[in-house]
C-alpha atoms as a PDB file:
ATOM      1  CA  UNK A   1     -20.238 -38.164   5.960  1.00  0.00           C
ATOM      2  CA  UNK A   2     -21.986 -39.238   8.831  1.00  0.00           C
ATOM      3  CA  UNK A   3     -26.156 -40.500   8.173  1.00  0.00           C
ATOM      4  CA  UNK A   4     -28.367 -38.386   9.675  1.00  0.00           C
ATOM      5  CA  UNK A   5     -32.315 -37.709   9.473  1.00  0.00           C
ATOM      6  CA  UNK A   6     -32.941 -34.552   7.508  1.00  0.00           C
ATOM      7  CA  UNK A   7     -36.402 -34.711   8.671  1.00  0.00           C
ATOM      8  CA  UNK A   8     -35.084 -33.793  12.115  1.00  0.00           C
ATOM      9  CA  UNK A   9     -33.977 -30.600  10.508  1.00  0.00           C
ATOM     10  CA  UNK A  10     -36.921 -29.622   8.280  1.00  0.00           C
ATOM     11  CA  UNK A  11     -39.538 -31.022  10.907  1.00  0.00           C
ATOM     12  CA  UNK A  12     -37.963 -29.108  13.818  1.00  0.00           C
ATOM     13  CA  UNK A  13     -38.160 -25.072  13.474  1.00  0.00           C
ATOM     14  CA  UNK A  14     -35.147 -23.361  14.941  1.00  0.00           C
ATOM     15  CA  UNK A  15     -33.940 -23.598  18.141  1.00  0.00           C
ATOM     16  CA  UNK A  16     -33.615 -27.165  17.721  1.00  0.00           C
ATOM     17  CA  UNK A  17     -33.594 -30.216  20.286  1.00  0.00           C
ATOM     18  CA  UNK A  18     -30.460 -29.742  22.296  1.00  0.00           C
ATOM     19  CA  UNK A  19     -29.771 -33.407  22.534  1.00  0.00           C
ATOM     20  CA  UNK A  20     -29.796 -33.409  18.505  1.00  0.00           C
ATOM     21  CA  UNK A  21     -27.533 -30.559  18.468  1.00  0.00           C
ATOM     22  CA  UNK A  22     -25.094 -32.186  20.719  1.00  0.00           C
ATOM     23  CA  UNK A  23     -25.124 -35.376  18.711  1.00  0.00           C
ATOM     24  CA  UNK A  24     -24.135 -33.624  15.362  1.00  0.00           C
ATOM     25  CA  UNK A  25     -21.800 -31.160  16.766  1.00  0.00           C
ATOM     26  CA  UNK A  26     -19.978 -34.554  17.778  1.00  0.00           C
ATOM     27  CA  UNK A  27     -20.360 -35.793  13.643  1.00  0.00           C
ATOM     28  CA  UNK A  28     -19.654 -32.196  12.850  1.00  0.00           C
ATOM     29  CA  UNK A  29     -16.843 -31.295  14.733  1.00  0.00           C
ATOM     30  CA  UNK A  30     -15.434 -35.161  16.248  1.00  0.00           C
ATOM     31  CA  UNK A  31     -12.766 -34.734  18.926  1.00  0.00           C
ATOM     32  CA  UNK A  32     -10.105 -36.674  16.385  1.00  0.00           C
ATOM     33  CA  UNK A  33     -10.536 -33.536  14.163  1.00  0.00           C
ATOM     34  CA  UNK A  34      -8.978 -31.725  16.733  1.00  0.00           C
ATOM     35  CA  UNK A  35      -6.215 -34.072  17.353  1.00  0.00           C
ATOM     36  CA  UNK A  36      -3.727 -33.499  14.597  1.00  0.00           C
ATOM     37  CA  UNK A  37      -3.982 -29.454  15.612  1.00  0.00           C
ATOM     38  CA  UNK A  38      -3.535 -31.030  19.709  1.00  0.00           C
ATOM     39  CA  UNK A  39      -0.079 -32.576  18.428  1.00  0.00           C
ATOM     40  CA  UNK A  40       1.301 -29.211  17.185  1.00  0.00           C
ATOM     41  CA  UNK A  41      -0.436 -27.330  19.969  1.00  0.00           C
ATOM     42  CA  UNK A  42       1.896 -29.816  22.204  1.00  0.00           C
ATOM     43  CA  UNK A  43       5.054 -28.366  20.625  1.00  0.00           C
ATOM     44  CA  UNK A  44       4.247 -25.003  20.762  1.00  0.00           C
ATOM     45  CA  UNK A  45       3.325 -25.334  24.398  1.00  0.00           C
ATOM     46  CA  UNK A  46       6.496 -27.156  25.240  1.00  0.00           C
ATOM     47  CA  UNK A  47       8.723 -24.618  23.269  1.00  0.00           C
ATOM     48  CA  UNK A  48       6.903 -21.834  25.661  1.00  0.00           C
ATOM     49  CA  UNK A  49       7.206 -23.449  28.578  1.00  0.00           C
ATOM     50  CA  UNK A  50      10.837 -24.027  27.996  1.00  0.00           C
ATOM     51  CA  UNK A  51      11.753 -20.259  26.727  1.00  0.00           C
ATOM     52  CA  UNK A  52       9.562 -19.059  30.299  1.00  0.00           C
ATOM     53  CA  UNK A  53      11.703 -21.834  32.424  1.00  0.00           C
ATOM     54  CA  UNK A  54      14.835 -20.124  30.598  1.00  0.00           C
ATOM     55  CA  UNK A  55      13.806 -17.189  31.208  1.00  0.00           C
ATOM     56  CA  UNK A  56      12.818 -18.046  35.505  1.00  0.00           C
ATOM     57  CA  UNK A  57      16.278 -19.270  35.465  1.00  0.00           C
ATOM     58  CA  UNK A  58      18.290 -16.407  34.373  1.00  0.00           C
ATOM     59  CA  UNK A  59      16.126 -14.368  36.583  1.00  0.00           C
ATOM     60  CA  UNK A  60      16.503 -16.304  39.728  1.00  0.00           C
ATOM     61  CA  UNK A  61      20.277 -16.887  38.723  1.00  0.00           C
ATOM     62  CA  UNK A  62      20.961 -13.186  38.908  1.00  0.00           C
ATOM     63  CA  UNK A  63      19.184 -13.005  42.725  1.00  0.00           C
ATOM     64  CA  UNK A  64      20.935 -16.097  44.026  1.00  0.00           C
ATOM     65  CA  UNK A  65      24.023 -14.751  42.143  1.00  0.00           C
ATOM     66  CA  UNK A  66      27.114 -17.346  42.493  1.00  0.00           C
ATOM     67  CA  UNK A  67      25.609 -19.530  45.149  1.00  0.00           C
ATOM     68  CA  UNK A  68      23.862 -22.865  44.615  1.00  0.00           C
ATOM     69  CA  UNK A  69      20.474 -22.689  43.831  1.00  0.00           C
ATOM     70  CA  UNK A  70      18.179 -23.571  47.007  1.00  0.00           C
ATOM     71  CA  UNK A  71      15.856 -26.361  47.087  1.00  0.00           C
ATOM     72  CA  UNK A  72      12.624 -24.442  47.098  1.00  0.00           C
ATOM     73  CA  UNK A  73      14.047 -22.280  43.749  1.00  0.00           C
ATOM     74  CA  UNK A  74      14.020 -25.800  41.967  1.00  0.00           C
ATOM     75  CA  UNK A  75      10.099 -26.402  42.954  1.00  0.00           C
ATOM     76  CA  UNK A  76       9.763 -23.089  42.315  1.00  0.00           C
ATOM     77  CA  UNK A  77      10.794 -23.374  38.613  1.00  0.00           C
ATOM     78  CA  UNK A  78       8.923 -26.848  38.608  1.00  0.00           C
ATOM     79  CA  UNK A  79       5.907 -24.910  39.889  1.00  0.00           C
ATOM     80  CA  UNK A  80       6.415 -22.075  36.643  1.00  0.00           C
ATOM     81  CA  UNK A  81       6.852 -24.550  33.945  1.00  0.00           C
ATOM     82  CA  UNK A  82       4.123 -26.729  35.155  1.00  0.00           C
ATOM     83  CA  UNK A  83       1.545 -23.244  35.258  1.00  0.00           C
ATOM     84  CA  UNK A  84       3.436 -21.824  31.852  1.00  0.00           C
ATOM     85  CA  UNK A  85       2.563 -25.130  30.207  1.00  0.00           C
ATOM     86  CA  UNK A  86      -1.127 -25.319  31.311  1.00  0.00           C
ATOM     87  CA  UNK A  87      -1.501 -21.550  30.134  1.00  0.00           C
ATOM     88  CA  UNK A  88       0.126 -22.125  26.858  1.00  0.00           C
ATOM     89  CA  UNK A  89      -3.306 -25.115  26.235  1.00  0.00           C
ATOM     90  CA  UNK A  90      -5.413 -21.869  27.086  1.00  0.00           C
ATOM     91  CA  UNK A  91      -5.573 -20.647  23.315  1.00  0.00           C
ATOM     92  CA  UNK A  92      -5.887 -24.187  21.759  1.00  0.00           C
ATOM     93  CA  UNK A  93      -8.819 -24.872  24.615  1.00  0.00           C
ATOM     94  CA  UNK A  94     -10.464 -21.501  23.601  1.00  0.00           C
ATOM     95  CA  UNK A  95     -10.408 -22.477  19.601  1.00  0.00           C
ATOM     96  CA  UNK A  96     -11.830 -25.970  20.464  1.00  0.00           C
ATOM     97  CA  UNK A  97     -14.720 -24.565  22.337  1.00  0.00           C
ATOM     98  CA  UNK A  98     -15.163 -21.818  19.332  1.00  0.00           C
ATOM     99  CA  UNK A  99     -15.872 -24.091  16.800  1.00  0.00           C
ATOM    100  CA  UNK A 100     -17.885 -26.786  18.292  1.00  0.00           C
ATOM    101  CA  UNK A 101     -19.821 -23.993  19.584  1.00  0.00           C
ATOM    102  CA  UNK A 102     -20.171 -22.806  16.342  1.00  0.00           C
ATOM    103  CA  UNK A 103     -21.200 -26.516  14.994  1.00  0.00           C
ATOM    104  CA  UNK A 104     -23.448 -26.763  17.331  1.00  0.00           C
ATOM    105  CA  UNK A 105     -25.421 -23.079  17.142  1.00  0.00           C
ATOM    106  CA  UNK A 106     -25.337 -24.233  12.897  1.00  0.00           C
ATOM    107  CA  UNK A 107     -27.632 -27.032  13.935  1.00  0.00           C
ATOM    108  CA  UNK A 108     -29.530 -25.338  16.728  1.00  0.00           C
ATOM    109  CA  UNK A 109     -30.509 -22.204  15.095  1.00  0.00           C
ATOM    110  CA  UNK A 110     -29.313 -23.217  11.307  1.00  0.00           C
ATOM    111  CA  UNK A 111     -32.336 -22.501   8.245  1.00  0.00           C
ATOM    112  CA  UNK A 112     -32.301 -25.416   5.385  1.00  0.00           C
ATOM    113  CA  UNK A 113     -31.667 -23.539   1.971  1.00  0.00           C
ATOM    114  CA  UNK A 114     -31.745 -25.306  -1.230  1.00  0.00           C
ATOM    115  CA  UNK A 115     -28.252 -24.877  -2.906  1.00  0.00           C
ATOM    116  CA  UNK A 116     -26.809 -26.744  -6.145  1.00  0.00           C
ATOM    117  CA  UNK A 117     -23.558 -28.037  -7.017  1.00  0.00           C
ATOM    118  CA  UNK A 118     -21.326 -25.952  -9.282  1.00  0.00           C
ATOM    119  CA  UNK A 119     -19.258 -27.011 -12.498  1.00  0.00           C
ATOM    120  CA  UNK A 120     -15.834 -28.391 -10.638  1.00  0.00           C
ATOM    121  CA  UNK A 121     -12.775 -25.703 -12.059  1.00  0.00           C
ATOM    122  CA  UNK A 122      -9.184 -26.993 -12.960  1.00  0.00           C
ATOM    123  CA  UNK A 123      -7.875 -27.321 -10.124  1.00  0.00           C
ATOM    124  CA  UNK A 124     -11.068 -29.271  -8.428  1.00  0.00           C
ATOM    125  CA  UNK A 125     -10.840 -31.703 -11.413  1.00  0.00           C
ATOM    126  CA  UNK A 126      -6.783 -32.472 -10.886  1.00  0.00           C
ATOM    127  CA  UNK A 127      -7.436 -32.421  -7.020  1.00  0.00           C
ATOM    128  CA  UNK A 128      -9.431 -35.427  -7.618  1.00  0.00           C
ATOM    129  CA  UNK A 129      -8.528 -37.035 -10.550  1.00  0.00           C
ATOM    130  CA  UNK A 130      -4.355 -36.597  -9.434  1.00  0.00           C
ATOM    131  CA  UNK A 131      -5.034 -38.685  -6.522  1.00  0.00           C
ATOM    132  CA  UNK A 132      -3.873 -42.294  -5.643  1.00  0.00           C
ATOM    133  CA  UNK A 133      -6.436 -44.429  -5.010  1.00  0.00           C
ATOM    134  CA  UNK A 134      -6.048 -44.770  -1.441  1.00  0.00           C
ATOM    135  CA  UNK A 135      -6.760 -40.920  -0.919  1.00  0.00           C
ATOM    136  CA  UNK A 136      -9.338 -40.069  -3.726  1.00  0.00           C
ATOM    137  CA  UNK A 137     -12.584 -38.216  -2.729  1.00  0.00           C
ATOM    138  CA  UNK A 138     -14.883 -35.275  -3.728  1.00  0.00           C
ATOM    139  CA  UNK A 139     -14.278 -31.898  -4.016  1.00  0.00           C
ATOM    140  CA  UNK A 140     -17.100 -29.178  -5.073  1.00  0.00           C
ATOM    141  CA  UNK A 141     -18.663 -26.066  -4.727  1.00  0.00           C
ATOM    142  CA  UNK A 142     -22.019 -25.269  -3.978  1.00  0.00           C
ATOM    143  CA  UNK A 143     -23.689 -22.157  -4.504  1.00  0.00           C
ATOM    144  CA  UNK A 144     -27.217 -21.119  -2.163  1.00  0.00           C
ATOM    145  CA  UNK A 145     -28.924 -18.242  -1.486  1.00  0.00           C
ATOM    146  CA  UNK A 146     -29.971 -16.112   1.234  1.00  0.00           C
ATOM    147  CA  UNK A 147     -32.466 -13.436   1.267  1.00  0.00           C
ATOM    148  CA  UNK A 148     -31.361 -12.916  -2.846  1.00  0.00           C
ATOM    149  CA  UNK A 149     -27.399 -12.722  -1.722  1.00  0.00           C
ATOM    150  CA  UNK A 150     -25.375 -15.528  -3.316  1.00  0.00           C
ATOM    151  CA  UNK A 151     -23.411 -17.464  -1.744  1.00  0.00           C
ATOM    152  CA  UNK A 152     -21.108 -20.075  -2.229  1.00  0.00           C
ATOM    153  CA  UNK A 153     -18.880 -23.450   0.119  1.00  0.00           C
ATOM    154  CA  UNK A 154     -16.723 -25.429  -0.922  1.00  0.00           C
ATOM    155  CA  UNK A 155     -15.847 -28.676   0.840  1.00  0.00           C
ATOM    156  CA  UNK A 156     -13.679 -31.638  -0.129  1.00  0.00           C
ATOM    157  CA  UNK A 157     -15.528 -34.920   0.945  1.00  0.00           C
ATOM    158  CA  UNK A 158     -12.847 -38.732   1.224  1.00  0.00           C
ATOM    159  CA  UNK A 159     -16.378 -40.213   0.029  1.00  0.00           C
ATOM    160  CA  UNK A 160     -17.269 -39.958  -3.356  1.00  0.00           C
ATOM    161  CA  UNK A 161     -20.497 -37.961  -3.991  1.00  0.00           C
ATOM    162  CA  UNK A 162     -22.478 -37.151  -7.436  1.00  0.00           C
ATOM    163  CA  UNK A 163     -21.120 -33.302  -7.236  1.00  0.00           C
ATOM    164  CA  UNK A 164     -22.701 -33.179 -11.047  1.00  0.00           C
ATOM    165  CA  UNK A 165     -23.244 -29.644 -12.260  1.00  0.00           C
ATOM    166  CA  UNK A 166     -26.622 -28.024 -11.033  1.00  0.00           C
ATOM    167  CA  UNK A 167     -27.205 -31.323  -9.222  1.00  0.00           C
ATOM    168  CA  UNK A 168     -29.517 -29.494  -6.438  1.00  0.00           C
ATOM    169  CA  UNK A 169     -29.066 -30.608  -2.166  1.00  0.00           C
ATOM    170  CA  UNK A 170     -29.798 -28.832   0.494  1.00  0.00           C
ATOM    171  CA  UNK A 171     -27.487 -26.401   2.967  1.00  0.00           C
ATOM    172  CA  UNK A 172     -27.956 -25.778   6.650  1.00  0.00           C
ATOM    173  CA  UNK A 173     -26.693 -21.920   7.054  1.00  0.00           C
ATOM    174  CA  UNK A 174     -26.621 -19.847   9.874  1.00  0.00           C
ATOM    175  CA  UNK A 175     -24.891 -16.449   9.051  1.00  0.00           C
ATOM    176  CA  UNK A 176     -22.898 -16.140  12.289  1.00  0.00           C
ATOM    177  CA  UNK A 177     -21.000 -20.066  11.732  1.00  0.00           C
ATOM    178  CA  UNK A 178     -18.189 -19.559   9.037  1.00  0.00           C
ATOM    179  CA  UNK A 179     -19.387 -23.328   8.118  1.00  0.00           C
ATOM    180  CA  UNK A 180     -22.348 -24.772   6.460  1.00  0.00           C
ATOM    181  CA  UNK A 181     -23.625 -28.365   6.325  1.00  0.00           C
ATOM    182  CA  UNK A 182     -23.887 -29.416   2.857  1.00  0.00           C
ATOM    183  CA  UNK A 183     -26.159 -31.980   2.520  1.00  0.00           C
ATOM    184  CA  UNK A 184     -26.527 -34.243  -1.006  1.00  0.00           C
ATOM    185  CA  UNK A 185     -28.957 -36.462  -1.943  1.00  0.00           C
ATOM    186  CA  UNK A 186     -27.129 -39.760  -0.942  1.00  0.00           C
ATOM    187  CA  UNK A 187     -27.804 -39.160   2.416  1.00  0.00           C
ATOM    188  CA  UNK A 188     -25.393 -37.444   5.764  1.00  0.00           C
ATOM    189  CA  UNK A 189     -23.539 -34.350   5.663  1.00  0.00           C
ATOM    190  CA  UNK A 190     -20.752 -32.825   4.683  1.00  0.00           C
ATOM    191  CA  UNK A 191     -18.803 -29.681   6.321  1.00  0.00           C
ATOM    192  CA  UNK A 192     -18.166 -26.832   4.032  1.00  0.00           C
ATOM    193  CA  UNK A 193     -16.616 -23.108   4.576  1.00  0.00           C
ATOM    194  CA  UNK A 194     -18.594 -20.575   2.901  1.00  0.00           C
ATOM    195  CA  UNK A 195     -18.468 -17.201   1.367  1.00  0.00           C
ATOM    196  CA  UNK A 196     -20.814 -14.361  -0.167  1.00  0.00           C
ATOM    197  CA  UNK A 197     -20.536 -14.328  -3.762  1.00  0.00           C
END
């Protein structure tokens, strides 16, 4: 939950400092967050690139027929696997750019709402409560409103947070981000998805 100065956000009107913007798209969406979806991405990529180099090779054997592949067939294949496996980063590149574009148009163009924290349900309370030490946080739901629709996010938070019922904090919302900034009294920010009613 990084610290931030929610005067910058209530002081500023909408569009907001870019520099600012950049700064808490990087606390909002860090490059690490991306990194566990990067590792996966890399296994996906290398399982197309090696059904397209199967693929070349069946191709090219059936030109080449029952004589020994060329050299310039080998760079050739080198040459497809080494394009197939930049091509297969395109979609992961395109989702990383999404959503710190999104971050960052939350705190550019986002409106500060006052929200308040729900009553936690079953499952919130054994989410937190069933936890070892080690991994124990906060998990809550707050509810806001915008223009009289209700809304509510729900985030789960590794530092622990008074998430008391009706507790009131404050919400950045901008209605074309599928994330809010949920921000309670003890200071920073926390990312939360949200959803009308």
């Amino acid at each position: 939950m990084p610290d931030f100065n929610m005067d910058s956000l209530t002081s500023n009107p909408p569009p907001r400092d870019p520099a600012f913007c950049s700064v808490m798209t990087g606390h909002f969406a860090p490059w690490y967050g991306f990194l566990g979806f990067g590792v996966l991405w890399f296994f996906v990529a290398g399982a197309v690139t090696g059904v397209a180099l199967l693929l070349e090779v069946l191709i090219l054997s059936g030109v080449v027929s029952q004589k020994p592949f060329p050299a310039w067939i080998g760079w050739l294949l080198t040459l497809g696997a080494l394009v197939t496996f930049l091509l297969a980063w395109w979609p992961f590149a395109r989702f990383v750019r999404r959503h710190r574009g999104e971050a960052r148009r939350l705190f550019r163009d986002g409106q500060v709402l006052a929200g308040t924290f729900e009553p936690p349900d079953l499952l919130s309370i054994g989410a937190v409560f069933n936890m070892s030490a080690r991994t124990r946080g906060t998990r809550a739901r707050v509810r806001f409103d915008v223009e009289g629709i209700s809304h509510t996010a729900e985030f789960f938070s590794s530092r622990p947070i008074d998430v008391s019922p009706a507790r009131p904090c404050s919400v950045l919302f901008e209605p074309g981000c599928p994330y809010v900034a949920v921000v309670p009294r003890e200071g920073g920010f926390v990312p939360a998805r949200w959803r009308r009613g």
